[in-house]
Structures are given as C-alpha cells and as structure tokens.
C-alpha atoms as a PDB file:
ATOM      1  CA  UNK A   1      93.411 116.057  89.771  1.00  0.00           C
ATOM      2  CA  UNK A   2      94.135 114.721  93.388  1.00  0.00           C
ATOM      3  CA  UNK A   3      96.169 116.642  95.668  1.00  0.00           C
ATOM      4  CA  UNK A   4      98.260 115.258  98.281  1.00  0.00           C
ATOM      5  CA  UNK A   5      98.684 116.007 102.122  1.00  0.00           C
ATOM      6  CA  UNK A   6     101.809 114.799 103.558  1.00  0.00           C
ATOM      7  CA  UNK A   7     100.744 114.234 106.831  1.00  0.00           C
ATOM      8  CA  UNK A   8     103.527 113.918 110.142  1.00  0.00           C
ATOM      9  CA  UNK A   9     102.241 113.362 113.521  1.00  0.00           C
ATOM     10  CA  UNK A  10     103.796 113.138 116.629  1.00  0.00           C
ATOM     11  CA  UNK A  11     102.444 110.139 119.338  1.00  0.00           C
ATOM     12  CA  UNK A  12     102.050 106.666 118.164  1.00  0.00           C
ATOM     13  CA  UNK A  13      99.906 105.598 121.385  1.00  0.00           C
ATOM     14  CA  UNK A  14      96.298 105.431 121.776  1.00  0.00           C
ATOM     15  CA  UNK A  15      95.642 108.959 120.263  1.00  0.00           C
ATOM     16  CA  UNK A  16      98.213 108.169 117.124  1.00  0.00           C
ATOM     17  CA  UNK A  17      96.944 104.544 116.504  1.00  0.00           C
ATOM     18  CA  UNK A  18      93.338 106.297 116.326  1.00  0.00           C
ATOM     19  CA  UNK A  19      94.238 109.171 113.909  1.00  0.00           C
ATOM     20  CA  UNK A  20      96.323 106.613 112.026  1.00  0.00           C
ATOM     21  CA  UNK A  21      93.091 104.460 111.359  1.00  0.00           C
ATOM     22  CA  UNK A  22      90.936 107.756 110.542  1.00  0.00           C
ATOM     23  CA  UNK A  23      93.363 109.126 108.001  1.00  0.00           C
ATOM     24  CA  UNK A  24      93.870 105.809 106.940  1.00  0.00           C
ATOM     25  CA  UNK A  25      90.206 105.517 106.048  1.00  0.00           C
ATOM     26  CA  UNK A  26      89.835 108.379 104.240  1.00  0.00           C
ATOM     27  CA  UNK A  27      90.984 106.887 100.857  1.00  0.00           C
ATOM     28  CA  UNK A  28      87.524 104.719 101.186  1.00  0.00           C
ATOM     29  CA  UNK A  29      85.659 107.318 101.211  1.00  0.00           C
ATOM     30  CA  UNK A  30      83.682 107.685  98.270  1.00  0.00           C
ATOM     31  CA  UNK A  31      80.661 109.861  98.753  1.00  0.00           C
ATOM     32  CA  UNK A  32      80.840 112.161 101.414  1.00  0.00           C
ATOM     33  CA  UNK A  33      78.823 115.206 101.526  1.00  0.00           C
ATOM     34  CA  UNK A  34      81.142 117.625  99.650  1.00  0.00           C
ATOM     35  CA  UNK A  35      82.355 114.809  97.245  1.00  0.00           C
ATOM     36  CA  UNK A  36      83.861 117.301  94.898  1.00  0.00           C
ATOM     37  CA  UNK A  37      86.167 118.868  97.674  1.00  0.00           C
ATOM     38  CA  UNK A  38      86.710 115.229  99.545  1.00  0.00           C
ATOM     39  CA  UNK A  39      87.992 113.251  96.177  1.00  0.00           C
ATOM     40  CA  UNK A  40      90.458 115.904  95.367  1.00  0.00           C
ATOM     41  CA  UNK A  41      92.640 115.597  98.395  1.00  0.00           C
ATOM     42  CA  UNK A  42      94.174 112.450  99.179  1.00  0.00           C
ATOM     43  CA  UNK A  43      96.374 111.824 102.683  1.00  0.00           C
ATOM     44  CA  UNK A  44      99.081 110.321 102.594  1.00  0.00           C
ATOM     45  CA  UNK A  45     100.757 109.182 106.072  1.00  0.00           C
ATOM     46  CA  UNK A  46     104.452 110.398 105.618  1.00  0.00           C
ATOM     47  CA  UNK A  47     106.211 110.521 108.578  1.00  0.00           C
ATOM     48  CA  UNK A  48     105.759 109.415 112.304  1.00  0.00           C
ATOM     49  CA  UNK A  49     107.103 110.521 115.312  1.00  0.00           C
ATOM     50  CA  UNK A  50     107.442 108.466 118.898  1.00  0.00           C
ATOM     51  CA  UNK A  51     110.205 108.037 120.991  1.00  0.00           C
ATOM     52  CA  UNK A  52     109.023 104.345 121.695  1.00  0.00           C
ATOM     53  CA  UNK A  53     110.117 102.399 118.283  1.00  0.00           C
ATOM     54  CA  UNK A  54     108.267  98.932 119.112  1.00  0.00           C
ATOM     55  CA  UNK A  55     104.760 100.850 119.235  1.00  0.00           C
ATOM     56  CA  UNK A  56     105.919 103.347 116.194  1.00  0.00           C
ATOM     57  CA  UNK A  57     107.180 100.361 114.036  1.00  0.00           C
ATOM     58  CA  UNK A  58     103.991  98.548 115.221  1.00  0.00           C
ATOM     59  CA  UNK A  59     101.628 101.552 114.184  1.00  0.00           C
ATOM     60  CA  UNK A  60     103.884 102.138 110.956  1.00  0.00           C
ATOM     61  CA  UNK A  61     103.109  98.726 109.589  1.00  0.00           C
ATOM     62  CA  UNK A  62      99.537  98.497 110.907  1.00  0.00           C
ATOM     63  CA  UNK A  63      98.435 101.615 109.085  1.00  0.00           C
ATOM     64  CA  UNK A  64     101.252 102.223 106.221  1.00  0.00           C
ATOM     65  CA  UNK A  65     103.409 105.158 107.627  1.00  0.00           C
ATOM     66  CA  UNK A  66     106.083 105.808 104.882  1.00  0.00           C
ATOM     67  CA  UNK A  67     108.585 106.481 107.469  1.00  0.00           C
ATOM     68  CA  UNK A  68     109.173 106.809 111.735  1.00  0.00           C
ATOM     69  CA  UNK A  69     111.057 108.895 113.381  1.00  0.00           C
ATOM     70  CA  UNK A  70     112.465 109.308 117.613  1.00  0.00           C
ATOM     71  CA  UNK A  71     112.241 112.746 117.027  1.00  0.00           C
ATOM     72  CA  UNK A  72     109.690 115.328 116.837  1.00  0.00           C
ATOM     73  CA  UNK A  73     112.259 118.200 115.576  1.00  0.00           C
ATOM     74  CA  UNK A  74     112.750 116.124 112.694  1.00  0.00           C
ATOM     75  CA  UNK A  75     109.403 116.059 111.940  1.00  0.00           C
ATOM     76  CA  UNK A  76     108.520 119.887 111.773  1.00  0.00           C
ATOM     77  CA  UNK A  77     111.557 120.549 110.036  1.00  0.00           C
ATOM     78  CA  UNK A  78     110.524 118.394 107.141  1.00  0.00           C
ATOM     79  CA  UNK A  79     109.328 120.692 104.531  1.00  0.00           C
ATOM     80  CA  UNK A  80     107.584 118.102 102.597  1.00  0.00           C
ATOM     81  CA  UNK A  81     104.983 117.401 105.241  1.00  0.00           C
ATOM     82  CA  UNK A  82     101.661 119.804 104.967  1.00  0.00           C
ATOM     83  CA  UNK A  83      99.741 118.965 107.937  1.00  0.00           C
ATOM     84  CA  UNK A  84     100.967 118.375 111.797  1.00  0.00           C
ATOM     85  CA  UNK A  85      98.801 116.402 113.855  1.00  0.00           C
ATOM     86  CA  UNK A  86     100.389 116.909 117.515  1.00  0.00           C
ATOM     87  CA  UNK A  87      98.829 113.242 119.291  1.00  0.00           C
ATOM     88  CA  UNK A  88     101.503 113.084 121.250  1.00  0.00           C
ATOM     89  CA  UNK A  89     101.173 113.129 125.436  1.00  0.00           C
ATOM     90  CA  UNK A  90     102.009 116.392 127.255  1.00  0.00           C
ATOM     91  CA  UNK A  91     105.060 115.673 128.047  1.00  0.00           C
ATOM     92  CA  UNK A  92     105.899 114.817 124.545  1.00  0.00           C
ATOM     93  CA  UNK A  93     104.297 117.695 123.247  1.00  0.00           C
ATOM     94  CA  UNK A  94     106.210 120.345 121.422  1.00  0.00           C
ATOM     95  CA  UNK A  95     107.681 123.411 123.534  1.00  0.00           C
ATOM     96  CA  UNK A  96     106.787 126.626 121.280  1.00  0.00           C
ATOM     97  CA  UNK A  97     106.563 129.042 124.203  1.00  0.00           C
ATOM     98  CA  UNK A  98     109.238 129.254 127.281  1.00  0.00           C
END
C-alpha cells in the first residue's frame, strides 16, 4: 500500500521551481537503495504558496501543483498537507518568533 504526502511549500522562485522538479521526480524512482521504504510513499504536490501568481501559475503547470495560493497562512493552516517545505526568500519566510 502507498502512502501519500501532501506536500505545501512556500516560494515558487528559483528554490521552489527546484524542489518542484525533485519532488516531482520522485514518482520515477524505481530502485533506490531502500526500495521497500521509497515505493511506499508517494508525494503528491498539493498546495503552493507565492505572492507572485505569474511565476506560481507558471511553476503550478510546469510541475502539476494541485492548487496555488498568495498566502502562506493559508498554507499551514491546511490540515491536509503533511510536509512544509519553507523555499520561500527571507523576507517571505514565516514569522514564528517576535
């Protein structure tokens, strides 16, 4: 049985567009070192987040996001997502301590 990992991430630039085409390639994997652990989780790329929607749409339908987002908020309060990948820039980073 496969499991799923909904992933979000936040940045759609440089950073983003290269974790997009990792995760994306992970379904191609076949016969990694730890096959048994590797085939039984599959990523799925849920939800996006970027303030800039003509490089998150772009990203989106260049790697098969299910959905975008302008906001990161919206993002970590999705409970269906499993994994946060923060590629975002520093200014666009989440604030978590004040």
């Amino acid at each position: 049985m496969t499991k799923q990992l909904r992933i979000g991430m936040l940045g759609a630039g440089f950073i983003g567009s290269f974790h997009s085409y990792a995760l994306s390639l992970q379904s191609l994997i076949r016969n990694p070192p730890c096959a048994a652990i590797w085939l039984a989780v599959l990523a799925v790329l849920a939800v996006l987040a970027d303030l800039n929607e003509v490089v998150r749409t772009v990203v989106q339908k260049r790697f098969g996001w299910e959905q975008t987002t302008s906001s990161w908020e919206e993002l970590v309060a999705d409970r269906t997502i499993d994994v946060f990948v923060n590629a975002g820039t520093k200014s666009t980073a989440p604030r978590t301590c004040d």
